[in-house]
Protein backbone atom coordinates (compact mmCIF):
# COMPACT_ATOMS: atom_id res chain seq x y z
CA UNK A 1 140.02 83.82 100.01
CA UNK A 2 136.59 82.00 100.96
CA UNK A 3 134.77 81.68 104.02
CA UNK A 4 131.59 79.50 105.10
CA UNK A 5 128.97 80.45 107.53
CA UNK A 6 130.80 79.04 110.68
CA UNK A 7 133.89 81.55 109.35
CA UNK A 8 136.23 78.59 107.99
CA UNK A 9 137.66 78.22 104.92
CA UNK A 10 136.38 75.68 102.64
CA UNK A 11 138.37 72.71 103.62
CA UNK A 12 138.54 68.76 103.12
CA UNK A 13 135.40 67.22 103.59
CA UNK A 14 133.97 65.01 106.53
CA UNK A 15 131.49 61.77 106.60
CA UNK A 16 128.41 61.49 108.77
CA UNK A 17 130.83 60.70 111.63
CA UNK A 18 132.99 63.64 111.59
CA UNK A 19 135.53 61.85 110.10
CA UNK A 20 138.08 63.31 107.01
CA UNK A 21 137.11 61.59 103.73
CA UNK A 22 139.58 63.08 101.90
CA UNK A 23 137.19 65.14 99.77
CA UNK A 24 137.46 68.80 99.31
CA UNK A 25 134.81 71.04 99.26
CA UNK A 26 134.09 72.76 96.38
CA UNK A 27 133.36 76.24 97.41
CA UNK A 28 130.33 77.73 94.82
CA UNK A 29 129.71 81.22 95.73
CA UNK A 30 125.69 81.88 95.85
CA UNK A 31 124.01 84.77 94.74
CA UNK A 32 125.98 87.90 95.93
CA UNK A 33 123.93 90.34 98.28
CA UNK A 34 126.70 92.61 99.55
CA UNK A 35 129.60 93.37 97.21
CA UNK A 36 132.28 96.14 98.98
CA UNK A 37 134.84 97.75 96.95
CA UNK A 38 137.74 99.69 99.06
CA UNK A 39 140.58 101.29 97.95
CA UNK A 40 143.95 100.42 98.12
CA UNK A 41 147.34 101.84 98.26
CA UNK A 42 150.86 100.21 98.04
CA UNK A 43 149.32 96.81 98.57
CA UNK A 44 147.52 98.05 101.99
CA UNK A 45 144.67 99.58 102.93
CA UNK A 46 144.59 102.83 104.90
CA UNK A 47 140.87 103.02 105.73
CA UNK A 48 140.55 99.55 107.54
CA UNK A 49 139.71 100.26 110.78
CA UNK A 50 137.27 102.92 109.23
CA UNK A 51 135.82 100.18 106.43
CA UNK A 52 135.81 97.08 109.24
CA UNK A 53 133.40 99.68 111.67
CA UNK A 54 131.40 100.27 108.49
CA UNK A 55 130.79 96.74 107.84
CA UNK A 56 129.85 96.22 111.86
CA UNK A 57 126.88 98.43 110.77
CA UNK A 58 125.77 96.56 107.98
CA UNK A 59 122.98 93.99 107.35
CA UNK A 60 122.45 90.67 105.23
CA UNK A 61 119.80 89.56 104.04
CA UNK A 62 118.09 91.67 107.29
CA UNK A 63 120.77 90.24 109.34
CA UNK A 64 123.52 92.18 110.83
CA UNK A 65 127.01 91.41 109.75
CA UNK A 66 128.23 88.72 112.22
CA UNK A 67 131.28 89.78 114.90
CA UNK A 68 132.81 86.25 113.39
CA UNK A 69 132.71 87.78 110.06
CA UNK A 70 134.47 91.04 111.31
CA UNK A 71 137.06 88.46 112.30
CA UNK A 72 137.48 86.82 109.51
CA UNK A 73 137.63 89.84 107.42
CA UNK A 74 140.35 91.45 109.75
CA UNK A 75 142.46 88.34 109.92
CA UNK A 76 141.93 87.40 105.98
CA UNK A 77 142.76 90.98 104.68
CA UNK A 78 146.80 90.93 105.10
CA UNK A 79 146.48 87.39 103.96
CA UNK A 80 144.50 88.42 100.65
CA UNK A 81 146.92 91.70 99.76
CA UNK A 82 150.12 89.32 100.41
CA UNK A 83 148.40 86.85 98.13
CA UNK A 84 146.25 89.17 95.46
CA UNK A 85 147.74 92.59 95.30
CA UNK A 86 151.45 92.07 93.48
CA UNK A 87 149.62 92.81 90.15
CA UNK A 88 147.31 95.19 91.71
CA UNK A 89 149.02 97.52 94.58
CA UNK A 90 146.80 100.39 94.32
CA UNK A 91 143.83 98.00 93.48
CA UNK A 92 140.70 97.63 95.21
CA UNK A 93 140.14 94.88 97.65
CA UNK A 94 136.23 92.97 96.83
CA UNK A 95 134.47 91.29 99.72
CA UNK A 96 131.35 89.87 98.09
CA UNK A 97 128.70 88.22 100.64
CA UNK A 98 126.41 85.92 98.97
CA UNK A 99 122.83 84.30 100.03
CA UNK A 100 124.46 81.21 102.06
CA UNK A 101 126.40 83.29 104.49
CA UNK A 102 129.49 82.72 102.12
CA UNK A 103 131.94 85.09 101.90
CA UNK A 104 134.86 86.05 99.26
CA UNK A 105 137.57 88.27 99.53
CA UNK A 106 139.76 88.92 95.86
CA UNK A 107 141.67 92.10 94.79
CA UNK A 108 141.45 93.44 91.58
CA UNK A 109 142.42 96.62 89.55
CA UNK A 110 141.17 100.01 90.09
CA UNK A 111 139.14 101.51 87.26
CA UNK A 112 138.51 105.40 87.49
CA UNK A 113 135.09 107.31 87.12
CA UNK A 114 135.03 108.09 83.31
CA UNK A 115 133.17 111.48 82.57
CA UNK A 116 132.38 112.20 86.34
CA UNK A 117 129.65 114.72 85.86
CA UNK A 118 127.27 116.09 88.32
CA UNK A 119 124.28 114.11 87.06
CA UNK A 120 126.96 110.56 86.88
CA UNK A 121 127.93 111.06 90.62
CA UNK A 122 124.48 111.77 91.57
CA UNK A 123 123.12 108.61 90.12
CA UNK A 124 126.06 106.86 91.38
CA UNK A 125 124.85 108.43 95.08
CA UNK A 126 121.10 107.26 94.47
CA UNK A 127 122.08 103.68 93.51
CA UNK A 128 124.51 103.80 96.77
CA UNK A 129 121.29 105.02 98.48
CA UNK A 130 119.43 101.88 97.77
CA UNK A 131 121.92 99.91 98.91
CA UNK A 132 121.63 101.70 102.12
CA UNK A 133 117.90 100.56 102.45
CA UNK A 134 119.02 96.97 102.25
CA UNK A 135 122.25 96.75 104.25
CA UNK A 136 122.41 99.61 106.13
CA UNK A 137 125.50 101.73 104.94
CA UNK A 138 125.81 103.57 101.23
CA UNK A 139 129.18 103.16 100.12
CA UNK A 140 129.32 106.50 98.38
CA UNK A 141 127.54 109.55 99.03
CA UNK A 142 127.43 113.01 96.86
CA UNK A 143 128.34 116.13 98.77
CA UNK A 144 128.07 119.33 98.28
CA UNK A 145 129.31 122.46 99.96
CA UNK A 146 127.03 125.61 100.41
CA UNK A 147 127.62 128.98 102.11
CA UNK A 148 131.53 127.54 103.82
CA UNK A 149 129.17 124.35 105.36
CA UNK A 150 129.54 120.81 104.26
CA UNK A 151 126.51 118.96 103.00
CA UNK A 152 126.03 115.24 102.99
CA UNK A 153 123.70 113.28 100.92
CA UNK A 154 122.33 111.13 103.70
CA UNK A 155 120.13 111.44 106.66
CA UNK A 156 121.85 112.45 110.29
CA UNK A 157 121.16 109.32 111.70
CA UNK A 158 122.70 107.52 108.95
CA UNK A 159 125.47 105.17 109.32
CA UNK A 160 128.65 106.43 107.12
CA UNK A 161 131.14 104.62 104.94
CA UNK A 162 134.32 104.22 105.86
CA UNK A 163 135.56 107.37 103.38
CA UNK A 164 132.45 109.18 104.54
CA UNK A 165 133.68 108.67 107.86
CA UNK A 166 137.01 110.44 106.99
CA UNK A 167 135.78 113.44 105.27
CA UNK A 168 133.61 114.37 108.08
CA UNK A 169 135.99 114.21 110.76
CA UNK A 170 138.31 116.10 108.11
CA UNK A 171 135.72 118.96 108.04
CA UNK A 172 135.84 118.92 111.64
CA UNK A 173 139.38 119.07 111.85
CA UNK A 174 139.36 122.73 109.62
CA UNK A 175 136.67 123.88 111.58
CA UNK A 176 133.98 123.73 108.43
CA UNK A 177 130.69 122.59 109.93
CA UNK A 178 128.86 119.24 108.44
CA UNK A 179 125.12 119.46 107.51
CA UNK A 180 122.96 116.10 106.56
CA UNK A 181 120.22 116.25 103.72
CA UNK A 182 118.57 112.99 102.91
CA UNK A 183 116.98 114.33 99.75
CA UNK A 184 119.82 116.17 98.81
CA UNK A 185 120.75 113.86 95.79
CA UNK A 186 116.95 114.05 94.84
CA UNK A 187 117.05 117.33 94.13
CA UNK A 188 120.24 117.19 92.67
CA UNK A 189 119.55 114.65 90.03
CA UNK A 190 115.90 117.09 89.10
CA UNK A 191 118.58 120.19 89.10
CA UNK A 192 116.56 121.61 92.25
CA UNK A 193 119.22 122.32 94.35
CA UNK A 194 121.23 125.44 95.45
CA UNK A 195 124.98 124.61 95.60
CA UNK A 196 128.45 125.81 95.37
CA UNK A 197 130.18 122.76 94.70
CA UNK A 198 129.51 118.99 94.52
CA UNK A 199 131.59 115.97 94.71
CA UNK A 200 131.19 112.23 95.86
CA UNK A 201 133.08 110.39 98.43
CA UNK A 202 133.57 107.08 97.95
CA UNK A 203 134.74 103.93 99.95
CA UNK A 204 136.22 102.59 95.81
CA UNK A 205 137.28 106.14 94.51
CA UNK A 206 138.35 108.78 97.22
CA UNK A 207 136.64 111.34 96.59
CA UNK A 208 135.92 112.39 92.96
CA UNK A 209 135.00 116.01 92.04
CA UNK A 210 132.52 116.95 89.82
CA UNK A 211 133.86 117.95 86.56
CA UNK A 212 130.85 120.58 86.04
CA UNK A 213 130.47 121.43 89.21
CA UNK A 214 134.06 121.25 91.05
CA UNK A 215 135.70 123.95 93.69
CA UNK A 216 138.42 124.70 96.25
CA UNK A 217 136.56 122.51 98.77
CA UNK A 218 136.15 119.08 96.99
CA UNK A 219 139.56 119.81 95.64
CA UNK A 220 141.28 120.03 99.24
CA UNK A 221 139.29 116.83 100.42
CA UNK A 222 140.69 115.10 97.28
CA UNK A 223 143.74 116.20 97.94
CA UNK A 224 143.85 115.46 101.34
CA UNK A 225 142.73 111.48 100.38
CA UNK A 226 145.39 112.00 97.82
CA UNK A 227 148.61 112.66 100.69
CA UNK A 228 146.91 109.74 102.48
CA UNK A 229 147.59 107.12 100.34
CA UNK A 230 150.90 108.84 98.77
CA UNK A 231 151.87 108.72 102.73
CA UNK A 232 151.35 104.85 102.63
CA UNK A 233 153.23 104.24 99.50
CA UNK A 234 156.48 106.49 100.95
CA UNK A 235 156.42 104.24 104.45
CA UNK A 236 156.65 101.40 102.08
CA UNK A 237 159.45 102.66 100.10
CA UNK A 238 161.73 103.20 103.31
């Protein structure tokens, strides 16, 4: 599912006097400068509200993300996992925003972190961090946890990810207390960094312990993502 930069779908074309010729459009996707990746569960997905506020915060090209956009994501989504997501339930829906203000929304299946070591999720946070510096959101960030507090790989005054978004109000809900270090995965990809645990959240993977470096904590937050979308696939079983 397409979109142009007035929010329509590519459609049959028009002559210099507004009038159909009878022509379609061909839509040719431009040079991709936002690509989101976000989970999904029986052929839903359980974060949107969180992921659609996410986007709200991003930026295009320097541009912030359009409230027409918003729309059309919200109104194309159901449209797109009626469509796309037969072969792909618990897929992950794409929304790639190109150069032209062209949009495209596919689904497609979900591939797991292979060999998700410290150093791997790290480097997966840093790359996630330069995304940030160019549209305004990381779509995963490395955590760790240290002394019973929660520590996120991103500044305070950060805007979160969707997933981001639901482990901290998670570790609000048990009463564990959220701390924000923007060189945190610095130091953790140079080994300079005092932790118990690490793991990354992510708007495409949940959250995904470390396989060197895993505990109780990243294990209840992946656990807890876990019921989430086992909860979605029971509704739709009734």
């Amino acid at each position: 599912m397409s979109r142009n930069e007035n929010g329509a779908k590519p459609s049959e074309g028009e002559d210099a006097k507004g009038e159909n010729t009878g022509k379609k459009e061909e839509f040719v996707l431009g040079n991709p400068e936002l690509v989101l990746r976000w989970r999904l569960a029986s052929k839903t997905l359980p974060l949107e509200n969180r992921h659609l506020r996410a986007l709200s915060r991003r930026t295009v090209m320097g541009r912030p993300v359009t409230s027409q956009l918003i729309g059309w994501a919200k109104q194309h989504i159901e449209w797109t996992l009626f469509d796309g997501a037969a072969e792909n339930p618990d897929g992950v829906l794409m929304i790639v925003l190109d150069d032209k203000g062209q949009a495209v929304m596919t689904v497609g299946p979900y591939e797991p972190i292979e060999q998700p070591t410290l150093a791997v999720l790290a480097a997966r946070a840093q790359d996630a961090l330069s995304e940030a510096r160019k549209t305004g959101v990381a779509p995963e960030t490395l955590c760790v946890s240290r002394d019973n507090h929660l520590v996120m790989g991103i500044d305070r005054d950060a805007n979160v990810s969707g997933a981001a978004s639901l482990i901290s109000d998670l570790a609000s809900t048990v009463g564990l207390s959220v701390e924000y270090d923007g060189e945190l995965v610095s130091r953790a990809l140079t080994g300079a960094i005092d932790f118990d645990e690490a793991f990354l959240v992510s708007d495409e993977h949940g959250v995904v312990c470390a396989s060197d470096a895993g505990g109780q904590l990243g294990e209840r937050f992946a656990q807890g993502y876990q019921k989430l979308l086992d909860s979605v696939d029971k509704r739709h079983r009734r």
